[in-house]
Protein backbone atom coordinates (compact mmCIF):
# COMPACT_ATOMS: atom_id res chain seq x y z
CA UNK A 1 42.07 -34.91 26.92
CA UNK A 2 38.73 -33.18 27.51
CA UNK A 3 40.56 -30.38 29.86
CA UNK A 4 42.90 -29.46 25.97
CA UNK A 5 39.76 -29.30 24.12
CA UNK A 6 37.96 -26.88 26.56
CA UNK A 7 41.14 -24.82 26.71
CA UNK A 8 41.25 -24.87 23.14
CA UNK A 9 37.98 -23.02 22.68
CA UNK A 10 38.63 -21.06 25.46
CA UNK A 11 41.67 -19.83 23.59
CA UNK A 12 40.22 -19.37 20.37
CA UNK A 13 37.06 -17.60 22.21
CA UNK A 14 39.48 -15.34 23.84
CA UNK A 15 41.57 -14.35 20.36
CA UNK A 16 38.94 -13.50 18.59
CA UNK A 17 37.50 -11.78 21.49
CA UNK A 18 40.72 -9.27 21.67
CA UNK A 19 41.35 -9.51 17.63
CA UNK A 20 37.75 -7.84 17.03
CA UNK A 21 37.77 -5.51 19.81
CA UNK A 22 41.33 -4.13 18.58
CA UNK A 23 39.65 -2.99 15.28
CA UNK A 24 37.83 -0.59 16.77
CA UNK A 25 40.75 0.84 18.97
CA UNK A 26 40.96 4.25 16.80
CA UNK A 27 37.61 4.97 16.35
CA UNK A 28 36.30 8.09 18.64
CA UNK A 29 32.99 8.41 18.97
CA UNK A 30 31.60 12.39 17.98
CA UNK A 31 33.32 15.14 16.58
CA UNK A 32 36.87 14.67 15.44
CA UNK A 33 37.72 18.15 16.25
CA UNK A 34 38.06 18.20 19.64
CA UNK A 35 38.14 22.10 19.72
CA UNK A 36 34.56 21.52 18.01
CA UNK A 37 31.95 19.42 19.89
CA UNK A 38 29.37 17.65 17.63
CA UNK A 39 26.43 19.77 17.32
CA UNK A 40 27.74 23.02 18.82
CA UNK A 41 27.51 25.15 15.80
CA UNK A 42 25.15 25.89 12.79
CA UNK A 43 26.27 25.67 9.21
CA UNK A 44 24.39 26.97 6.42
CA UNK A 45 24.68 26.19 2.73
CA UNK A 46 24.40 28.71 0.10
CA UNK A 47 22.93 27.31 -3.18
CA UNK A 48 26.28 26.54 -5.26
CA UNK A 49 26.44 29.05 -8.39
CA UNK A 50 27.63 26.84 -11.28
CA UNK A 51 29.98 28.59 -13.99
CA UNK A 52 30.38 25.07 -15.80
CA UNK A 53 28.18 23.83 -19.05
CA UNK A 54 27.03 20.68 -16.99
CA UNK A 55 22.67 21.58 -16.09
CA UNK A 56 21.90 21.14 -12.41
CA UNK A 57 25.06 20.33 -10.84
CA UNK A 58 24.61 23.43 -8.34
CA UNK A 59 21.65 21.88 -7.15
CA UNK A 60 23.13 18.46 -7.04
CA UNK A 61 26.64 19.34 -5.34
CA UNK A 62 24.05 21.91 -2.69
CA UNK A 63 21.53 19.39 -1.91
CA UNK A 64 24.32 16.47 -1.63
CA UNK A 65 26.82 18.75 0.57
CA UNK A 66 23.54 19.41 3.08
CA UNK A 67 23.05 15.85 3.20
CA UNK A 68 25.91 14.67 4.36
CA UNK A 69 26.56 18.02 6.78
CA UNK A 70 23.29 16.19 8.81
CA UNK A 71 24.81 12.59 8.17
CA UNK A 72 27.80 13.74 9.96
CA UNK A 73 26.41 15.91 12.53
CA UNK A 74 29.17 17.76 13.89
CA UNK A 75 27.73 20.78 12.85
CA UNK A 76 23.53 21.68 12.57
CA UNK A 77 21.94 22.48 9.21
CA UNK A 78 20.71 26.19 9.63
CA UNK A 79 19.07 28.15 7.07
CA UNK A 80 18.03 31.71 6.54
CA UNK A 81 20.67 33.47 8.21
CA UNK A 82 20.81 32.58 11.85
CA UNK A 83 24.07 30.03 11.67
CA UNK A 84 27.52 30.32 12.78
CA UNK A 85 29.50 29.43 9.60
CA UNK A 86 28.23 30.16 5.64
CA UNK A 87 29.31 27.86 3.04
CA UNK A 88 29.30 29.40 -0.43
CA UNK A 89 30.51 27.72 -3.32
CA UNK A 90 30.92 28.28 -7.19
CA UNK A 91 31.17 25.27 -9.62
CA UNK A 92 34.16 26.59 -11.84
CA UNK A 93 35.08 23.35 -14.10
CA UNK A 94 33.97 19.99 -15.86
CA UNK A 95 36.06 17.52 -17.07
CA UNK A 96 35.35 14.09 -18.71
CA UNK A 97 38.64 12.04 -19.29
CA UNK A 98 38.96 8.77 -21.21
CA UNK A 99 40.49 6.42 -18.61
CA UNK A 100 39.75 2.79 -21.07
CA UNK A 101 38.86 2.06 -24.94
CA UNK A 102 37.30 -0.71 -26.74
CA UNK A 103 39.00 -3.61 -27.20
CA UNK A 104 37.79 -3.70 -30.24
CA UNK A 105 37.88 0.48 -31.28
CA UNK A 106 41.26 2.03 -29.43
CA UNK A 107 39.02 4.97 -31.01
CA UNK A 108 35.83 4.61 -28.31
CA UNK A 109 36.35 5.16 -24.91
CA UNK A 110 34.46 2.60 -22.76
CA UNK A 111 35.00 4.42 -19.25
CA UNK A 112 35.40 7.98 -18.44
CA UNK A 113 36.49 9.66 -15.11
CA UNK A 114 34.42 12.60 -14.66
CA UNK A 115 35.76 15.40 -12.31
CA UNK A 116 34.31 18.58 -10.87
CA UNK A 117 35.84 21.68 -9.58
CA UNK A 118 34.71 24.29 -7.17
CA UNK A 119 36.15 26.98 -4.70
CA UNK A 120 34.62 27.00 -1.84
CA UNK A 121 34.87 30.00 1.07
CA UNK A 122 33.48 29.06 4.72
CA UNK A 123 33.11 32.28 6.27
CA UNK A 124 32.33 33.04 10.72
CA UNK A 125 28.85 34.67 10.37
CA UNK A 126 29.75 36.48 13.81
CA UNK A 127 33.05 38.03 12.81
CA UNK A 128 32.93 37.85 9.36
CA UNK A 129 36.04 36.06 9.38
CA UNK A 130 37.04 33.64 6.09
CA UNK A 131 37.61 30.20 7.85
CA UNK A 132 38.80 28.68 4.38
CA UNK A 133 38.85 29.60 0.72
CA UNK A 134 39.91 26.63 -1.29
CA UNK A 135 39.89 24.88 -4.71
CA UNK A 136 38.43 21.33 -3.81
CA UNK A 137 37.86 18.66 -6.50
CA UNK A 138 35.53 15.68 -6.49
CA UNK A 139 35.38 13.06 -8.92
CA UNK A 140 33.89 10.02 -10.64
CA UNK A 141 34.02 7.14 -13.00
CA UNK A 142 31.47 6.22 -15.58
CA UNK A 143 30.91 3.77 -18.09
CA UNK A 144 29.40 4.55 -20.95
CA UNK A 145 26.98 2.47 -22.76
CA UNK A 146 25.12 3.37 -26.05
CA UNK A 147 24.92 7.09 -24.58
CA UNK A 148 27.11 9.23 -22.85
CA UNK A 149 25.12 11.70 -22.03
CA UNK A 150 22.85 9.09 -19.95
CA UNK A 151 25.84 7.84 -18.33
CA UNK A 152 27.11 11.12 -17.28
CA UNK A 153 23.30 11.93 -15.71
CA UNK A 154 23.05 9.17 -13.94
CA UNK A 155 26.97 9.63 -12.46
CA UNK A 156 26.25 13.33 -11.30
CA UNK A 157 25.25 11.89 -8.02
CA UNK A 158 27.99 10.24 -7.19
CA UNK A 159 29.98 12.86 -8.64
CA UNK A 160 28.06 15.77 -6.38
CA UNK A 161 28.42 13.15 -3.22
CA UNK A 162 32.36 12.63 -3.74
CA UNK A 163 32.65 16.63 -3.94
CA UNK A 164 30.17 17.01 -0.69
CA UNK A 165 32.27 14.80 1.15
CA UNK A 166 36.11 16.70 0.74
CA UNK A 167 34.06 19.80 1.47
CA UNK A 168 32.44 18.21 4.47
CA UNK A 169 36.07 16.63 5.61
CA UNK A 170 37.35 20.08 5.54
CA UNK A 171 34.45 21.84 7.36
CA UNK A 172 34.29 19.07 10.51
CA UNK A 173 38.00 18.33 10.92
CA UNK A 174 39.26 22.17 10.93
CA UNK A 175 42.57 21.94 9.09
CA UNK A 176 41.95 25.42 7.64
């Protein structure tokens, strides 16, 4: 009886053994461009030029997109003109949509879903060559409590990191 418990645990040890190590059968360690090896090139990030009404969103999309360029590290944060790719950017639209009202009000929205737009042009700083020029969109949700104005400030974080991250996605896994 002893010998069925042991192989019991053993079992169990085992399965969980293989059922954890199987979760991390897709990940790949570094760069997931394999023309592209982490670290090989330099990026640098132009300041964003915002066209929308929304104050200090350029800096806010600029600084975020730079942040998580070094978080992801395939490519080096350069500045001052000695990188291989240039990332300009220009903040063309705003939006704030209603997504829920008050229960009490179908007047009063309750939660918005705030969404920026820019187009974005990653350019070869040795040939000069455009290596994408897209329209990529980031968004948001907020929930609005006695102001909305608050609630939008303190969302433009979130906001600039969801934006820097499809920017990012398209810079380190090449699909241009």
């Amino acid at each position: 009886m002893e010998d069925g418990i042991r192989f019991t645990i053993v079992y169990l040890l085992f399965s969980i053994l293989v059922l954890s190590d199987s979760g991390c059968a897709g990940y790949r360690l570094g760069s997931v461009n394999p023309d592209l090896p982490a670290g090989s090139k330099s990026v640098e990030v132009i300041p964003f030029n915002n066209q929308t009404l929304e104050p200090r969103l350029g800096d806010a999309v600029t600084q975020a997109l730079r942040e998580r360029l070094q978080a992801d590290a395939t490519y080096h944060l350069a500045s001052h003109g000695r990188s291989d790719v240039e990332v300009t950017g220009t903040l063309t639209g705003y939006t704030r949509q209603a997504v829920s009202f008050l229960n009490t009000d179908v007047a009063t929205a309750r939660n918005y879903r705030i969404e920026v737009t820019a187009r974005v042009i990653a350019r070869d700083r040795a040939s000069d060559k455009v290596l994408f020029d897209k329209v990529v969109k980031g968004y948001t949700l907020t929930q609005t409590g006695t102001a909305l104005a608050e609630a939008e400030r303190q969302s433009l974080p979130l906001l600039s990191q969801d934006l820097a991250r499809h920017i990012t996605e398209l810079l380190t896994e090449g699909s241009w």
